[in-house]
Protein backbone atom coordinates (compact mmCIF):
# COMPACT_ATOMS: atom_id res chain seq x y z
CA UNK A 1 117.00 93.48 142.08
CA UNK A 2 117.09 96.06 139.63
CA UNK A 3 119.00 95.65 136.37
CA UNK A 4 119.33 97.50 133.40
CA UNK A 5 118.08 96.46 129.45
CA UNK A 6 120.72 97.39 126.91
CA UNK A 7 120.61 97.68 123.17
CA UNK A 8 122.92 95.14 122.11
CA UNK A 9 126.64 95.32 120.96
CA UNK A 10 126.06 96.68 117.17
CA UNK A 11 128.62 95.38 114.53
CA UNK A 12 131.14 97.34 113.36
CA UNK A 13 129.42 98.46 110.09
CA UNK A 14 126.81 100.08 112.11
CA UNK A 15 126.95 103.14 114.34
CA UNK A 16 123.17 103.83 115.69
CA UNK A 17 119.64 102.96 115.28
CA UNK A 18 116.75 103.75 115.77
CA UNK A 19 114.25 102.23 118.69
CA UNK A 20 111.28 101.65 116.74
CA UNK A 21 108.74 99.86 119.01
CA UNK A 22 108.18 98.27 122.54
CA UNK A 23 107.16 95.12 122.60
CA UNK A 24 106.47 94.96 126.85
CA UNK A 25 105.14 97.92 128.01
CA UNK A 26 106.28 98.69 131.79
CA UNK A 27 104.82 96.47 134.83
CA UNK A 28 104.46 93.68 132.40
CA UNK A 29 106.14 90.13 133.11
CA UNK A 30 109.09 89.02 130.50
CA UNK A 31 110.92 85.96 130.06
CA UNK A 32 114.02 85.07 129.22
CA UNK A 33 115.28 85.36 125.89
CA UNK A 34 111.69 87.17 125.04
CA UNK A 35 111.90 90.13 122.73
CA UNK A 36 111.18 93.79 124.36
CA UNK A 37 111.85 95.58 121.63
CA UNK A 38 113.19 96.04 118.16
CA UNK A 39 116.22 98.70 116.72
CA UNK A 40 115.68 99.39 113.45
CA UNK A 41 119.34 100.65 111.81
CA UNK A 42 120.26 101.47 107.90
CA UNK A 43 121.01 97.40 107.34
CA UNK A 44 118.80 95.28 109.77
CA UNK A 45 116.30 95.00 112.55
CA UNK A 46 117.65 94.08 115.84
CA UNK A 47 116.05 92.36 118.37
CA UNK A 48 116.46 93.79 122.21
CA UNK A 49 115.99 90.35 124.03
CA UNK A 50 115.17 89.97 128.50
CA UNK A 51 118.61 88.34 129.56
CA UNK A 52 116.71 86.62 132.43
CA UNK A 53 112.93 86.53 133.83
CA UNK A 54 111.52 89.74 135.74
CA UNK A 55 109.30 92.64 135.18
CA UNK A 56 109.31 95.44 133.29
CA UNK A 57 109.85 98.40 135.71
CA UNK A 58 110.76 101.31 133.69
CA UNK A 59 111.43 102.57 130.19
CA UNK A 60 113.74 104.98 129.55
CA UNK A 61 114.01 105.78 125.58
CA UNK A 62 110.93 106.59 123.69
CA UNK A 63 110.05 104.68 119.86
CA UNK A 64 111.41 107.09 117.83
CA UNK A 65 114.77 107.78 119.82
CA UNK A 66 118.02 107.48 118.34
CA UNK A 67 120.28 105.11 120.52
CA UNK A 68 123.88 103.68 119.92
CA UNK A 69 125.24 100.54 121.01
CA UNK A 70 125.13 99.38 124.53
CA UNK A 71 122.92 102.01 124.91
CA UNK A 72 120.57 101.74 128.22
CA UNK A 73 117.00 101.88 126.89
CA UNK A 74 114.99 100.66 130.43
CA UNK A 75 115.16 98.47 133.39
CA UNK A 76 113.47 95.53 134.69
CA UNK A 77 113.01 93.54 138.44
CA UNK A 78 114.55 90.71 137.94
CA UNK A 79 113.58 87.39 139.10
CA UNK A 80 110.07 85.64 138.61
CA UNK A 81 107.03 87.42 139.06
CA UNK A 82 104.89 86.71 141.77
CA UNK A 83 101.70 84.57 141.28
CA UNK A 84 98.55 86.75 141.04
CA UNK A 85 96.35 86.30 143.94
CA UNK A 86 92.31 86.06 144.09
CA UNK A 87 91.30 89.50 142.85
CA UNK A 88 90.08 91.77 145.36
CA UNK A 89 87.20 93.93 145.42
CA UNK A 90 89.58 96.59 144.41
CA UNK A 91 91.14 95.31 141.86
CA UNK A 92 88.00 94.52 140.10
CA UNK A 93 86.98 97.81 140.31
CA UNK A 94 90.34 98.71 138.63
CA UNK A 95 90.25 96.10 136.43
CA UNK A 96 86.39 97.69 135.11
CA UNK A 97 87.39 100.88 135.22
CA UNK A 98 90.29 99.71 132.75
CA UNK A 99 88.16 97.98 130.47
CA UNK A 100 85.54 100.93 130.02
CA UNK A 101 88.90 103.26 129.36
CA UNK A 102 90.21 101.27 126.76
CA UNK A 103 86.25 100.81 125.11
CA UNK A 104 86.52 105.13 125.25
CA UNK A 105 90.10 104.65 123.54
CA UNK A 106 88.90 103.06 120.32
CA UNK A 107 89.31 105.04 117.48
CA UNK A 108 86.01 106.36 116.18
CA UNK A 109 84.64 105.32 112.54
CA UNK A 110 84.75 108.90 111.62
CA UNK A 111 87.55 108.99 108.50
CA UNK A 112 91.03 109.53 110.23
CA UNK A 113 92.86 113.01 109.45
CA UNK A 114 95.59 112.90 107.78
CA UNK A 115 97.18 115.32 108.92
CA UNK A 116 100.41 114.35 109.94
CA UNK A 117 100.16 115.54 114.21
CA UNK A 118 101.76 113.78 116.63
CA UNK A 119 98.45 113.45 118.66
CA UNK A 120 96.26 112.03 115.87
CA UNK A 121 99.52 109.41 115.69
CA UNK A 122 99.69 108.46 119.26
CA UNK A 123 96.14 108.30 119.99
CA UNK A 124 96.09 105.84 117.25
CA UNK A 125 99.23 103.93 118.30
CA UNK A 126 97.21 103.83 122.08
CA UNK A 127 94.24 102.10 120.08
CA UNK A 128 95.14 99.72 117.18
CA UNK A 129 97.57 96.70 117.97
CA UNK A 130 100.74 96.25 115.22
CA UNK A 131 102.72 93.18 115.06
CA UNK A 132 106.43 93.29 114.34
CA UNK A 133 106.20 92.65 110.98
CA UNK A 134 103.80 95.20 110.30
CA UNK A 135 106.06 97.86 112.41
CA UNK A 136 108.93 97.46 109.90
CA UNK A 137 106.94 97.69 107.56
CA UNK A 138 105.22 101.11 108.15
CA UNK A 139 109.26 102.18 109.02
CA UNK A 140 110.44 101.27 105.42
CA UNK A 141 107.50 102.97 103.58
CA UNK A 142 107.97 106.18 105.68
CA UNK A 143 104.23 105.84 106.06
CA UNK A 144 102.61 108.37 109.23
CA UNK A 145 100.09 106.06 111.29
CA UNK A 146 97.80 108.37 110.78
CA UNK A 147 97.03 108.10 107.33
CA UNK A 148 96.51 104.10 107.81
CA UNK A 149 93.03 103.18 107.42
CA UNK A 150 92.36 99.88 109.30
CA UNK A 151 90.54 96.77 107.45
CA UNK A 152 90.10 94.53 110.61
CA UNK A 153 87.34 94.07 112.85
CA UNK A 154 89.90 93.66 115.35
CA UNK A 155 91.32 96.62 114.89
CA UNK A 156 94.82 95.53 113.94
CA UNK A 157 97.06 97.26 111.71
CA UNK A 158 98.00 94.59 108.63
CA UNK A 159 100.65 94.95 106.42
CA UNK A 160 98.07 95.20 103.75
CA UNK A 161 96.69 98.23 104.86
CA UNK A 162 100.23 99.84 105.26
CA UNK A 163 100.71 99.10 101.67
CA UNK A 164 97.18 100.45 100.51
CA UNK A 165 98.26 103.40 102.46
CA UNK A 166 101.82 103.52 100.65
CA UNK A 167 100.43 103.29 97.25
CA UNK A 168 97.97 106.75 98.46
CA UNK A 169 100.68 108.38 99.09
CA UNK A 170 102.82 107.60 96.37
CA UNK A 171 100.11 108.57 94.07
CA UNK A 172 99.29 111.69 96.44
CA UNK A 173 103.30 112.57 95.52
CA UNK A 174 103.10 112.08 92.18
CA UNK A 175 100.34 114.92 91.60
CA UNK A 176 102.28 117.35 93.25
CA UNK A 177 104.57 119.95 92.10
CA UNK A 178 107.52 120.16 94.31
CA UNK A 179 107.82 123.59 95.83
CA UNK A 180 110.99 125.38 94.61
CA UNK A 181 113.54 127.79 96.47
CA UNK A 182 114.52 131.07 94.91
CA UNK A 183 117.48 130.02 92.09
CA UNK A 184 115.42 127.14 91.07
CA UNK A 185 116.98 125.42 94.33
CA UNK A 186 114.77 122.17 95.86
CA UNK A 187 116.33 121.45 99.44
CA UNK A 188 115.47 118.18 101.21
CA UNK A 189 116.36 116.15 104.14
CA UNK A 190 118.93 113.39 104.01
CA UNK A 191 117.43 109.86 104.45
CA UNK A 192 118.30 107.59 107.31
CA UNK A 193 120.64 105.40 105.35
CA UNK A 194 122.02 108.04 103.20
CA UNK A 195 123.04 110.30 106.60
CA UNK A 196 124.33 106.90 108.16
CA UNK A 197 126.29 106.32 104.84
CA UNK A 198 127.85 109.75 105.40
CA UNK A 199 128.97 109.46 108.74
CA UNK A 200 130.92 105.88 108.09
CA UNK A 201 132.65 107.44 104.99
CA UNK A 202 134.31 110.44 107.06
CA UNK A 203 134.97 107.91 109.64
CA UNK A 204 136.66 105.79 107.45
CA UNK A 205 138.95 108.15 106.25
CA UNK A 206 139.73 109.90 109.72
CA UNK A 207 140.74 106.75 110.90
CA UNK A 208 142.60 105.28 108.73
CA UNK A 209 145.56 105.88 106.91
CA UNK A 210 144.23 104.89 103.09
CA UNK A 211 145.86 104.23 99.98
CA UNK A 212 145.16 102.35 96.61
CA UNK A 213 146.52 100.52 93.95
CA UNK A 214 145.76 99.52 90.89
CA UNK A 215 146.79 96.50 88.59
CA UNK A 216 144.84 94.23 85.80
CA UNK A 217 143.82 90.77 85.04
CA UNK A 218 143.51 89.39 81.98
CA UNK A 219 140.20 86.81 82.39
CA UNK A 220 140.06 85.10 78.67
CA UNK A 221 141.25 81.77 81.11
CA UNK A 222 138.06 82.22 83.44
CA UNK A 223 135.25 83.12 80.62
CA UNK A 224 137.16 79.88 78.80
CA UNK A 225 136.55 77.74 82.36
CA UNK A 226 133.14 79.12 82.67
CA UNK A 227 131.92 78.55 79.49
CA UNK A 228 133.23 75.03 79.23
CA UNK A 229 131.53 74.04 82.58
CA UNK A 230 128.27 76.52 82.70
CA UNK A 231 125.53 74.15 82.30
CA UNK A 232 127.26 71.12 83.95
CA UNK A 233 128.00 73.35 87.14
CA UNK A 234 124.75 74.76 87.53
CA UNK A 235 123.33 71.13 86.92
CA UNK A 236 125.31 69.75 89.73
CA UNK A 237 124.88 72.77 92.21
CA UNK A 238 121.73 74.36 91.59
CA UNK A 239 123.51 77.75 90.91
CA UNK A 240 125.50 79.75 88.44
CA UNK A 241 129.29 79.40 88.13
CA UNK A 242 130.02 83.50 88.56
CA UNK A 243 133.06 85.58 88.73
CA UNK A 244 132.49 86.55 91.77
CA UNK A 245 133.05 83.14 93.60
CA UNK A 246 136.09 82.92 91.73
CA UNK A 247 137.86 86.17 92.75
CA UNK A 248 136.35 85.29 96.52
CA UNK A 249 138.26 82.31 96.22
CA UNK A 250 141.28 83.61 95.08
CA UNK A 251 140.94 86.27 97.48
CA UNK A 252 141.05 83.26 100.41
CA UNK A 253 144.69 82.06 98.80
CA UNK A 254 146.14 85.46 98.52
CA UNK A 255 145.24 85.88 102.24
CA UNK A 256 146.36 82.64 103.12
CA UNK A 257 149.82 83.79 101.67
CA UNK A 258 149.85 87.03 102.94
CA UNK A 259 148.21 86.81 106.57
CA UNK A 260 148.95 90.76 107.46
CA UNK A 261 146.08 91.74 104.88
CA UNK A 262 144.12 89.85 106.90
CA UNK A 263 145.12 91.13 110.27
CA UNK A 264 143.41 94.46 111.88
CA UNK A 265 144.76 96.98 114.58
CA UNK A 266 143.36 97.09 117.92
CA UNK A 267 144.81 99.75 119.64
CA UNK A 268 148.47 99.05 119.94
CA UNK A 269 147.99 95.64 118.60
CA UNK A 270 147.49 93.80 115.87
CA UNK A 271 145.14 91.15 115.61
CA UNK A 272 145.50 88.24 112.92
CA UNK A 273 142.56 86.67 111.89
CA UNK A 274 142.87 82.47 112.22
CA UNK A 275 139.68 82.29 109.20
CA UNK A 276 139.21 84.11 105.83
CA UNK A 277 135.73 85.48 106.55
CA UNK A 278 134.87 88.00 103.14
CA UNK A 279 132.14 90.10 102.98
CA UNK A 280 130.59 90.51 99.63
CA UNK A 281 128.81 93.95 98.82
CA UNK A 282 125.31 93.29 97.47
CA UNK A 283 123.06 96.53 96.24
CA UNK A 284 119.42 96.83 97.83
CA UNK A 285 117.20 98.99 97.40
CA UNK A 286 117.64 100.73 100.78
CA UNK A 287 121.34 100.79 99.90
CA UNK A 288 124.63 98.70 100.20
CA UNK A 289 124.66 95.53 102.66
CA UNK A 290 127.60 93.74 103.24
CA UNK A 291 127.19 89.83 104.38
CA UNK A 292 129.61 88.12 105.33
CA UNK A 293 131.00 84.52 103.27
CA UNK A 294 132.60 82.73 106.28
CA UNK A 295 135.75 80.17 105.98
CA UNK A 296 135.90 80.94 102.61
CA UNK A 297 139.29 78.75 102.74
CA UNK A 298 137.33 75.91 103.42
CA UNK A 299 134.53 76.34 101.01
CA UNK A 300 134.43 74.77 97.18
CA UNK A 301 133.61 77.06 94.19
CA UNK A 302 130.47 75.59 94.47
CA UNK A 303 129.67 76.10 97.88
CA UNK A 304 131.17 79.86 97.85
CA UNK A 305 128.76 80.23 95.00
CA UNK A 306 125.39 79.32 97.02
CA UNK A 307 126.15 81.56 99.83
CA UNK A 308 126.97 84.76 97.97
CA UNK A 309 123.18 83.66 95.99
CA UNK A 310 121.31 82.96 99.47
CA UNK A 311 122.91 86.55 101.36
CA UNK A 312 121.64 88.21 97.78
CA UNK A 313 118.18 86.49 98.00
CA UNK A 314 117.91 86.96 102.00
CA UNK A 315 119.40 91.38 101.28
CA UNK A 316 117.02 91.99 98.77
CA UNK A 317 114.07 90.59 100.35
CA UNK A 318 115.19 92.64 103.33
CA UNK A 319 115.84 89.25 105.52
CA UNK A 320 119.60 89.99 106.12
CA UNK A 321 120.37 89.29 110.12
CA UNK A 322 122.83 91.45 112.56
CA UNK A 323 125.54 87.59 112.73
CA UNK A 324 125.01 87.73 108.90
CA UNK A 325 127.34 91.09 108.30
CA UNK A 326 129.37 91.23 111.29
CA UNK A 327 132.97 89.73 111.70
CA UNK A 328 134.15 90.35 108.39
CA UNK A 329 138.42 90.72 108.13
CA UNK A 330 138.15 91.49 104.32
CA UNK A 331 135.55 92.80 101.88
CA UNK A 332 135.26 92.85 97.97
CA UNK A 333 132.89 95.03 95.77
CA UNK A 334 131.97 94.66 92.32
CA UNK A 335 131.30 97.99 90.88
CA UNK A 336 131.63 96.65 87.37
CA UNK A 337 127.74 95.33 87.51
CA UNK A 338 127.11 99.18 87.35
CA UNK A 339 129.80 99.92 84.71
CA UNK A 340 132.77 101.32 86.58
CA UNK A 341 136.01 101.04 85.26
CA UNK A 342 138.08 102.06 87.64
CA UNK A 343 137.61 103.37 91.51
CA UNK A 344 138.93 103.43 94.74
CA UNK A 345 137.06 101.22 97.32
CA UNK A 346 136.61 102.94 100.71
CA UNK A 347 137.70 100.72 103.81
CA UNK A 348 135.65 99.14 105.96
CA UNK A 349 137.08 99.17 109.44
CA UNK A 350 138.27 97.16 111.19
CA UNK A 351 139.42 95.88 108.07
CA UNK A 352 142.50 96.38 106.48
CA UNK A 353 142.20 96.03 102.42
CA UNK A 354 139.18 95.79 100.17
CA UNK A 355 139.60 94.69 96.52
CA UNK A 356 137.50 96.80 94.04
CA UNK A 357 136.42 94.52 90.94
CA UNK A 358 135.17 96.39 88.05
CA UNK A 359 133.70 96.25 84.37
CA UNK A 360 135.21 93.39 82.04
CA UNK A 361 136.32 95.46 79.59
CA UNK A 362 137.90 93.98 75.86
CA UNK A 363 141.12 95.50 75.01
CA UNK A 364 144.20 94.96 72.66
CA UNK A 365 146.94 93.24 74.74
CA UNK A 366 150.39 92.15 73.55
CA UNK A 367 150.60 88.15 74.04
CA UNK A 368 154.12 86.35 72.98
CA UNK A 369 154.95 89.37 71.05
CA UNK A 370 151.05 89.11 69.25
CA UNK A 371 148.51 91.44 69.86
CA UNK A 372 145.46 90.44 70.66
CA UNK A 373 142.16 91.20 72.24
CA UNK A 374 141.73 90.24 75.57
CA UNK A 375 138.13 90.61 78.27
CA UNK A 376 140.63 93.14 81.26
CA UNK A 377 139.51 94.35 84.35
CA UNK A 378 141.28 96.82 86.18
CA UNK A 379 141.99 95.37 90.05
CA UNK A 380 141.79 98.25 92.76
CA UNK A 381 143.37 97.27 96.79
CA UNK A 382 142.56 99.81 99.14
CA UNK A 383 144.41 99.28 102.29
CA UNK A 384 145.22 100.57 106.07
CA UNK A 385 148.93 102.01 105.35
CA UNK A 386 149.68 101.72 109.23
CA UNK A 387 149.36 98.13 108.83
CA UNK A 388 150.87 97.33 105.23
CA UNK A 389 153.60 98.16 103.29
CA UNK A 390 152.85 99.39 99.72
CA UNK A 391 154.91 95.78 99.11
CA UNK A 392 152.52 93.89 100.99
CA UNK A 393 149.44 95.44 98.55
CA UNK A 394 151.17 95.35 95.43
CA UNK A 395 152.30 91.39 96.21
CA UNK A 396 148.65 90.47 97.15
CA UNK A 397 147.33 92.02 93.72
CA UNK A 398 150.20 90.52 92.07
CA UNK A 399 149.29 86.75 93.42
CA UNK A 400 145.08 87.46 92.95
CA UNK A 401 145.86 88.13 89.13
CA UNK A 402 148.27 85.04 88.81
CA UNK A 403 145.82 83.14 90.41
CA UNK A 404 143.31 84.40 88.29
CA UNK A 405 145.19 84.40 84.86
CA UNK A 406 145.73 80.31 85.97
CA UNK A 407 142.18 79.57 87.33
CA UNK A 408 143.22 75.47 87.07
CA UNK A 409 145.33 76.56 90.23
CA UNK A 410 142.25 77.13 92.24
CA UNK A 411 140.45 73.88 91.62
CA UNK A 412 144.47 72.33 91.61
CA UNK A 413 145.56 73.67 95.08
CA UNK A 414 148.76 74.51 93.66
């Protein structure tokens, strides 16, 4: 029976990908659960898996094909392959003529063009092997095959040589003066992410019905908690006591109060999530990734702490996973790292609110009729108006600053 291979169901946060190799090529055996090929998107790699044994019978999208989700890429026979039988006279002839083809298909020693031709590309993709690791690789540093030079004897592409070959070209770009339009006008392409990035922006604000406001925290009671238990936190724990964990946590009990910010629309519906599951946006350089913090109502300071430090380690070393930024129902962003002061957070659909964080800034603040100078950061909610009432934001702001201004509360439960 004949049954179709599908790219998989892509979270929300992503829209298409890109198929970037073939693991099986067709009339080969696959088992299930094996990988047949890889989708590389703006955020992650994923992994095209056989949902049961068979053969590979056809392939339908090329490497280099943009696909969307549940997109069909090939088909397979399923069920197990037969057992091969005693080769036949044939067959060995086949099997010779084979071998002597793929002898005449290995790249000469001559020095390889580098001219960047499809041909010179394929005909080297046809005779070096690349593992998976190697194949992302050569996609992040926008590196043609053909200007890889091969170190092994076995003619397999390493990740070293992909990196010899980035550094050439870097320095290659570097010596070049870039060619200017009439006006003094340089026009280039968008980049993968950056066009991606685009697309969800406009998205987000055709479908959704956004609106933000604004209020302030004063934080001298959290730089007062953190600086009384810096060293004897990270002692304990093994990480940094942060502002972030503490506005994810006091995110979780504004929720908790307030359910409908952490509800979505489906359709005619709406859908209200039983878990506080906050995604945390961490910078890359490839661009914004949003993991996901899950149960955040059930997690300690502590424990909120060491999973916004391993999704930092694990998106910067580009190790971030499809289940690790899917199934978010709220998100925050800290734009103060980079200085902002104040801004409006863009949604993230499904979702319903974000809360924009920003730059600690020290200002004169009347306290019991004194005046005095106080670390304030302006508090930004950006929210689906279909779904809340400009009550509903204002309240939630309202009881993340209280919380906030009263951090004992947190660690308290009151």
């Amino acid at each position: 029976m004949t049954e179709d291979i599908k790219s998989p169901q892509f979270p929300e946060s992503i829209f298409e990908g890109t198929l970037s190799s073939w693991l099986k090529k067709e009339g080969d055996e696959i088992k299930q659960d094996e990988v047949l090929a890889e989708i590389e998107t703006d955020k992650v790699v994923i992994e095209v898996t056989a949902p049961s044994d068979g053969v590979m019978e056809k392939i339908l999208v090329a490497e280099g094909s943009t696909i969307k989700s549940s997109d069909i890429i090939g088909r397979y026979k399923k069920g197990e392959s037969m057992p091969s039988a005693p080769a036949k006279p044939e067959s060995i002839k086949k099997e010779s003529e084979e071998s002597v083809k793929k002898v005449e298909e290995k790249p000469k020693k001559e020095k390889v063009s580098i001219e960047k031709s499809e041909p010179a590309k394929a005909k080297k993709e046809r005779g070096f092997r690349m593992g998976p690791a190697a194949k992302k690789l050569l996609n992040e540093e926008d590196v043609d095959l053909a200007d890889v030079e091969i170190s092994s004897k076995k003619n397999v592409v390493t990740k070293k040589d992909i990196l010899e070959a980035a550094n050439k070209k870097s320095e290659h770009k570097e010596n070049i003066v870039p060619v200017m339009d009439e006006g003094n006008i340089k026009r280039v392409p968008m980049t993968r992410l950056r066009s991606v990035v685009a697309k969800r922006l406009l998205e987000s604000q055709f479908s959704t019905a956004s609106l933000t406001t604004f209020n302030e925290v004063d934080l001298y009671e959290v730089k007062k908690l953190r600086e009384k238990y810096r060293d004897s936190f990270e002692e304990k724990f093994g990480v940094k006591l942060g502002f972030m964990g503490m506005f994810l946590k006091a995110s979780s009990l504004a929720l908790q109060d307030m359910p409908i910010v952490n509800a979505s629309i489906d359709g005619n519906d709406i859908v209200y999530h039983g878990s506080q599951d906050i995604g945390v946006a961490v910078s890359t350089e490839k661009g914004l990734v949003v993991p996901v913090v899950r149960n955040v109502q059930e997690l300690s300071l502590a424990e909120i702490e060491i999973a916004i430090r391993d999704y930092s380690v694990k998106a910067r070393d580009g190790k971030i996973e499809m289940s690790d930024i899917t199934g978010g129902t709220f998100t925050v962003s800290n734009g103060g790292v980079f200085g902002s002061l104040l801004s409006t957070p863009i949604l993230n659909p499904p979702q319903s609110a974000i809360l924009g964080m920003h730059k600690i800034q020290e200002r004169p603040m009347v306290v019991n009729g004194n005046i005095e100078v106080r670390p304030m950061m302006y508090l930004a909610l950006t929210y689906d108006h279909r779904l809340l009432d400009g009550k509903d934001a204002v309240s939630f702001l309202v009881k993340i600053k209280e919380t906030l201004e009263s951090p004992e509360s947190m660690i308290l439960g009151v």
